[in-house]
Protein backbone atom coordinates (compact mmCIF):
# COMPACT_ATOMS: atom_id res chain seq x y z
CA UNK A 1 71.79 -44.77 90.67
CA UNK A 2 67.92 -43.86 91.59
CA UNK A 3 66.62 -44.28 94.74
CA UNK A 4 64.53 -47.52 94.52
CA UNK A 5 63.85 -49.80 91.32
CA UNK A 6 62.55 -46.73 89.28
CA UNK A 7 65.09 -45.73 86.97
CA UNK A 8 65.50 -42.76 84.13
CA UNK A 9 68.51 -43.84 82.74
CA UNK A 10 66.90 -47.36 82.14
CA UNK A 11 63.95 -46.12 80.07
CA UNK A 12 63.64 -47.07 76.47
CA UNK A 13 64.96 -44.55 74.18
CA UNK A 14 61.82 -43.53 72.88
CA UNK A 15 60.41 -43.33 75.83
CA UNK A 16 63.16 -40.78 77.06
CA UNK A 17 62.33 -38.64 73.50
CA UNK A 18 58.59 -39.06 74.19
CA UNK A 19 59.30 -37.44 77.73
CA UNK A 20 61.84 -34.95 76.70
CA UNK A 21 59.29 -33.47 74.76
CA UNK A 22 56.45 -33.63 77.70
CA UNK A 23 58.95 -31.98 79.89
CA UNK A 24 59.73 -29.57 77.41
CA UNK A 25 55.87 -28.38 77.12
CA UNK A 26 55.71 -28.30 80.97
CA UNK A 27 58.53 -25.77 80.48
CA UNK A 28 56.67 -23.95 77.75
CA UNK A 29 53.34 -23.63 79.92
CA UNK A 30 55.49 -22.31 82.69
CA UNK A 31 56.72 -19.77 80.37
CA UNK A 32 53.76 -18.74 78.80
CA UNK A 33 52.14 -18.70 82.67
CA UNK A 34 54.79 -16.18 83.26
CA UNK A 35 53.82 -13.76 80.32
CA UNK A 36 50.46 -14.16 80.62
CA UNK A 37 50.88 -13.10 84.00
CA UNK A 38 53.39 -10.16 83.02
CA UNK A 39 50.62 -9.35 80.30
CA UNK A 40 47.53 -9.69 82.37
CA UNK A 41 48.57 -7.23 85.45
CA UNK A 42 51.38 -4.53 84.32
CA UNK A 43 50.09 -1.22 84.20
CA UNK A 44 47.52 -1.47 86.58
CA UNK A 45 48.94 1.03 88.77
CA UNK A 46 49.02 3.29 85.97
CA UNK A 47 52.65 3.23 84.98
CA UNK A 48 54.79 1.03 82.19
CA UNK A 49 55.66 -2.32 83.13
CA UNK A 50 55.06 -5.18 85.44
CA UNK A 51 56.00 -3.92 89.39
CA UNK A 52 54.76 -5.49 92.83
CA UNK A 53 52.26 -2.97 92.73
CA UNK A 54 50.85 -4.57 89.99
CA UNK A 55 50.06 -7.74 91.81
CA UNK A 56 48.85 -5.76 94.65
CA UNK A 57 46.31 -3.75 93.06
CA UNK A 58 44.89 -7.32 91.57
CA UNK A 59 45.27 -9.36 95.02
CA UNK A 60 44.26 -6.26 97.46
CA UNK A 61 43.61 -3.39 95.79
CA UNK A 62 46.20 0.03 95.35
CA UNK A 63 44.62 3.48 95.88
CA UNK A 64 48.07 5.51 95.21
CA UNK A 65 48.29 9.09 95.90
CA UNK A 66 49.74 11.40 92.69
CA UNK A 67 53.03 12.56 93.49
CA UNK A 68 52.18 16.19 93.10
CA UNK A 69 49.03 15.91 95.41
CA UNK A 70 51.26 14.37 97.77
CA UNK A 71 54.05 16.73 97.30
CA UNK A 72 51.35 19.77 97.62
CA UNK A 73 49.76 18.58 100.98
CA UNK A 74 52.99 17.71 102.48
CA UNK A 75 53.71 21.83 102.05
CA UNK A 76 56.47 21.30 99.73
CA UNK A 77 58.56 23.15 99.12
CA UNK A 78 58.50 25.07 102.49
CA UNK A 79 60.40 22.03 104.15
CA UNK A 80 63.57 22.78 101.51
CA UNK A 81 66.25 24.99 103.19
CA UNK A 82 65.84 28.29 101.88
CA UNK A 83 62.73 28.04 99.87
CA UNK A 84 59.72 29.67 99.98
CA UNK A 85 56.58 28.14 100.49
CA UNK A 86 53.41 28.67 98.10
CA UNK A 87 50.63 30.88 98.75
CA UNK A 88 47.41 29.29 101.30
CA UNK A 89 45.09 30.22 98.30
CA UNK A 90 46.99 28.83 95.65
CA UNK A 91 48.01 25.90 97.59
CA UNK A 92 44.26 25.34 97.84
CA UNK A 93 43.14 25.61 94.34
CA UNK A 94 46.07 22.73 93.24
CA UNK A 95 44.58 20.82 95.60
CA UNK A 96 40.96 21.56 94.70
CA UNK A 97 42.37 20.68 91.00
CA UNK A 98 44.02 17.17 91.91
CA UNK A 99 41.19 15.91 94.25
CA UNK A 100 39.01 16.64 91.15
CA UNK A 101 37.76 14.24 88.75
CA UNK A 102 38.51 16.85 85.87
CA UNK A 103 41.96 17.30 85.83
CA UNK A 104 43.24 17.07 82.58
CA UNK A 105 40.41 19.81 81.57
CA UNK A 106 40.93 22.07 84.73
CA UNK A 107 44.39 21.82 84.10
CA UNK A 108 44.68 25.20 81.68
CA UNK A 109 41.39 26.79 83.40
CA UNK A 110 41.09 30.12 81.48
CA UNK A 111 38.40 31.27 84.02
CA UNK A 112 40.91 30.96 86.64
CA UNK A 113 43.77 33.30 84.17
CA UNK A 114 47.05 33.42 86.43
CA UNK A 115 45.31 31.38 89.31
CA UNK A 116 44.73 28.42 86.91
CA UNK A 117 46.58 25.09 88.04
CA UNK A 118 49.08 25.80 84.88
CA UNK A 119 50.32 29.49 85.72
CA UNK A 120 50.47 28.76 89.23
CA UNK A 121 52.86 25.41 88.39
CA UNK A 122 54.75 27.23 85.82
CA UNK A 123 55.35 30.22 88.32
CA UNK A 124 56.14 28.33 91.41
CA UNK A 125 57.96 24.97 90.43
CA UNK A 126 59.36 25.52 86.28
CA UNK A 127 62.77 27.40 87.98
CA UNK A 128 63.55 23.90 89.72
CA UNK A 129 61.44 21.54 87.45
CA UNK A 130 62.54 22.13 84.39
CA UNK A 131 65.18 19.72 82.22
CA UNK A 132 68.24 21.12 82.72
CA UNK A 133 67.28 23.70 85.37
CA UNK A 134 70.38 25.79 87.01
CA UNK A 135 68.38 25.15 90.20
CA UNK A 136 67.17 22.28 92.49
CA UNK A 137 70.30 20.48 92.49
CA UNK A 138 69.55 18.34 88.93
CA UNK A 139 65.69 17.44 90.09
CA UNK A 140 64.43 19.29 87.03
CA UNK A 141 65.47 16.35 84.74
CA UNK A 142 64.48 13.99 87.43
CA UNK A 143 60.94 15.13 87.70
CA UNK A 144 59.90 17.54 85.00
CA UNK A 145 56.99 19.97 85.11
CA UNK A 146 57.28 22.49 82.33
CA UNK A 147 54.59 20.97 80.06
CA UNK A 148 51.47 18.85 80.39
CA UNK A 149 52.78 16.08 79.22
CA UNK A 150 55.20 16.11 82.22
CA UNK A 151 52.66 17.17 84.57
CA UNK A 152 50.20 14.39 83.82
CA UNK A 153 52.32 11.75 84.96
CA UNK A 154 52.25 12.88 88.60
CA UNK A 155 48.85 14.48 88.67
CA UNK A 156 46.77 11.30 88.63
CA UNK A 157 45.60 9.21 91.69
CA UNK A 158 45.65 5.55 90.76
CA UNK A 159 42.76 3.44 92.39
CA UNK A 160 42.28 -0.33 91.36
CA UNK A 161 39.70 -2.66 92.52
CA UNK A 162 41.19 -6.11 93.45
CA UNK A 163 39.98 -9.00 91.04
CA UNK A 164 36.39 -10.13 92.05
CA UNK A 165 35.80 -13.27 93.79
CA UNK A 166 34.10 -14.91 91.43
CA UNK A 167 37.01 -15.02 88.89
CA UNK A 168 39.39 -15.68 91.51
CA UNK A 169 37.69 -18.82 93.04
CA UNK A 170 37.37 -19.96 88.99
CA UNK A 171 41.63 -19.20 88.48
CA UNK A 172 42.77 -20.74 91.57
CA UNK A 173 40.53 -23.71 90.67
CA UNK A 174 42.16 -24.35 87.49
CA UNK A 175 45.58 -22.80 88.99
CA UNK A 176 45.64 -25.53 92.12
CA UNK A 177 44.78 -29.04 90.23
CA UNK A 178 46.96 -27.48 87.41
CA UNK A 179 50.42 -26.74 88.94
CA UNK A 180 49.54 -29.26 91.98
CA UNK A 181 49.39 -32.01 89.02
CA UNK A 182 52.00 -30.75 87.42
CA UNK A 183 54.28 -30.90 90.25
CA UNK A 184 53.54 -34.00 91.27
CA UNK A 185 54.41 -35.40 87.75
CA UNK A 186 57.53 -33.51 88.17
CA UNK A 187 58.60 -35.04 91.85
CA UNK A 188 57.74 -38.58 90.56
CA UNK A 189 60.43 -38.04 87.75
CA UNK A 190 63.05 -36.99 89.96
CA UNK A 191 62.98 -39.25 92.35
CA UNK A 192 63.86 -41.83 89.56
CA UNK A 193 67.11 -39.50 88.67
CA UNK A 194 70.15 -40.12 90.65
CA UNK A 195 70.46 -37.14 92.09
CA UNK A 196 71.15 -36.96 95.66
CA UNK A 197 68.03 -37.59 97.53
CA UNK A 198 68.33 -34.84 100.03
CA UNK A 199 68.99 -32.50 97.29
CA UNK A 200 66.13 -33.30 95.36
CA UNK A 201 64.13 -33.59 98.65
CA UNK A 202 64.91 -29.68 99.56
CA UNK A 203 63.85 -28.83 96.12
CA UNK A 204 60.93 -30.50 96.22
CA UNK A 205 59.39 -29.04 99.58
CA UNK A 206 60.70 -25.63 98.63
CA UNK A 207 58.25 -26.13 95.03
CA UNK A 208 55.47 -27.69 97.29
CA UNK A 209 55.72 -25.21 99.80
CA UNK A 210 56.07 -22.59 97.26
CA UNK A 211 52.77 -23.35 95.67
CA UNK A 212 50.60 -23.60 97.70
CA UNK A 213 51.76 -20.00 100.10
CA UNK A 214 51.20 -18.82 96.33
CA UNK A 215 47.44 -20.17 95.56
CA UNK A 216 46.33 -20.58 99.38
CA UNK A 217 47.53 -16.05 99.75
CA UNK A 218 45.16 -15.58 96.79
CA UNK A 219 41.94 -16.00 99.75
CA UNK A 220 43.43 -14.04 102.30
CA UNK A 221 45.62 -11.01 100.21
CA UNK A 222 42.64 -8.95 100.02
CA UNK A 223 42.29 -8.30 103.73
CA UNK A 224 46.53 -8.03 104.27
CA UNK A 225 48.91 -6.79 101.56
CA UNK A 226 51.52 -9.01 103.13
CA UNK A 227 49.57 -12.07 101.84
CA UNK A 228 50.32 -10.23 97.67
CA UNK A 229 54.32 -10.95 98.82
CA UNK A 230 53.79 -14.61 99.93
CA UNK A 231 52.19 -15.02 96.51
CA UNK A 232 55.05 -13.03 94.71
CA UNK A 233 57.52 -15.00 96.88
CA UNK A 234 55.82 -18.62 96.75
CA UNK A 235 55.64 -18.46 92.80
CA UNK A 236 58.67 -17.82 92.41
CA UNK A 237 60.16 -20.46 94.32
CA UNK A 238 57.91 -22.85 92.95
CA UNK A 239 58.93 -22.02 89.52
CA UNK A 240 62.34 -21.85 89.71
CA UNK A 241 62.93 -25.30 91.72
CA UNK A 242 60.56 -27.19 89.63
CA UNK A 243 62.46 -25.86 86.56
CA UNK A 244 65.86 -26.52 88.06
CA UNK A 245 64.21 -30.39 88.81
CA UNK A 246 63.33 -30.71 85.31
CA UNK A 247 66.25 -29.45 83.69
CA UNK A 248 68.20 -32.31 86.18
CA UNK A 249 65.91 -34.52 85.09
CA UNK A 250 66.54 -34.29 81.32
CA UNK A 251 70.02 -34.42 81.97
CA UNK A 252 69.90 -37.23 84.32
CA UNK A 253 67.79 -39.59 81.92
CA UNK A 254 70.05 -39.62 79.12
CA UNK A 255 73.46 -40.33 81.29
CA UNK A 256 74.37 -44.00 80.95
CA UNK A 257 72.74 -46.62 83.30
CA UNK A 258 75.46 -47.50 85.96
CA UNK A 259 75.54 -51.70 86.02
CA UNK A 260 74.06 -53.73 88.72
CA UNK A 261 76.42 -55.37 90.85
């Protein structure tokens, strides 16, 4: 039985339908808090999807070096066995062309002819990166550089300015009496259920604790970029325990009363 005199399984059976459905819409806002979230952040750092560098560039900011600049100024691809590395000067101007803000026009330069960022890619890199490619060992269909449409994908530095304080104190303000209430609600309810008390103890400091290393990382993430995986880490075990209490809880409530003896 419960823990105490207050008891799920003796509710009225209204009462129990009336709660399953407030239970269910906690779910729901959960869920929707999820996608809003997936919605709100992926793609910031430029590529399909929701990543962890998604939440970092909103928490602390992501400046993230193109792949080809950073392959280029690296000396690639001198430090492969056997290969030969490319030319100081046109090493230089696919550099100059990267650290531009014009690279999608200077990419086909025709005042540069066989020195433009295009001829010097498709004489120096198509024989490996190219689909299906006899050489570099299958990294041709890996990372692909025979058209622009390859090229672009790895020729862009992504730089994103962490959300502004002003918005951020106005979200975790709605964020902290939100889920904190909302939590509360839920740890009230299953302490009626009967449950094993430690077991619904450990759940409900790992959902507490959860939260707030979540909301309270939000104020400091911007200086450390470890703070961006507390909040990764603390919303995720906040969610998943307080949906695991819930879901014991609407099981729990409509198991028959045990008698008193």
């Amino acid at each position: 039985m419960s823990h105490g005199s207050f008891c799920l399984r003796r509710l009225n059976p209204l009462l129990k339908v009336g709660l399953l459905f407030v239970l269910l819409t906690f779910g729901l806002g959960l869920y929707a808090s999820a996608k809003h979230l997936h919605g709100h952040h992926e793609n910031r750092d430029g590529r399909a999807g929701f990543s962890m560098d998604d939440l970092i560039g909103a928490y602390h900011g992501l400046e993230k070096t193109a792949p080809l600049l950073r392959a280029i100024e690296n000396g690639h691809p001198s430090e492969l066995e056997g290969a030969t590395a490319l030319p100081e000067a046109e090493q230089q101007i696919l550099l100059n062309w990267l650290h531009s803000d014009r690279i999608s026009e200077g990419y086909d330069n025709l005042d540069l002819g066989d020195q433009s960022p295009a001829e010097i890619i498709y004489r120096s890199c198509v024989s490996c990166h190219a689909a299906g490619a006899s050489e570099g060992d299958g990294i041709g269909d890996e990372i692909p550089l025979e058209y622009w449409d390859e090229i672009k994908k790895v020729s862009f530095t992504t730089s994103v300015e962490p959300t502004g304080p002003e918005i951020l104190t106005m979200s975790l303000h709605t964020h902290a009496l939100g889920m904190g209430s909302l939590l509360a609600i839920v740890l009230i309810l299953a302490s009626g259920t009967s449950l094993p008390r430690g077991f619904i103890g450990l759940l409900g400091c790992f959902a507490g604790l959860g939260l707030f290393a979540d909301l309270v990382s939000w104020l400091f993430a911007k200086e450390s970029v470890a703070f961006v995986w507390l909040i990764g880490g603390g919303g995720a075990a906040f969610v998943s325990c307080t949906m695991l209490m819930m879901l014991m809880i609407i099981v729990d409530m409509w198991l028959p009363a045990k008698r008193d003896v």
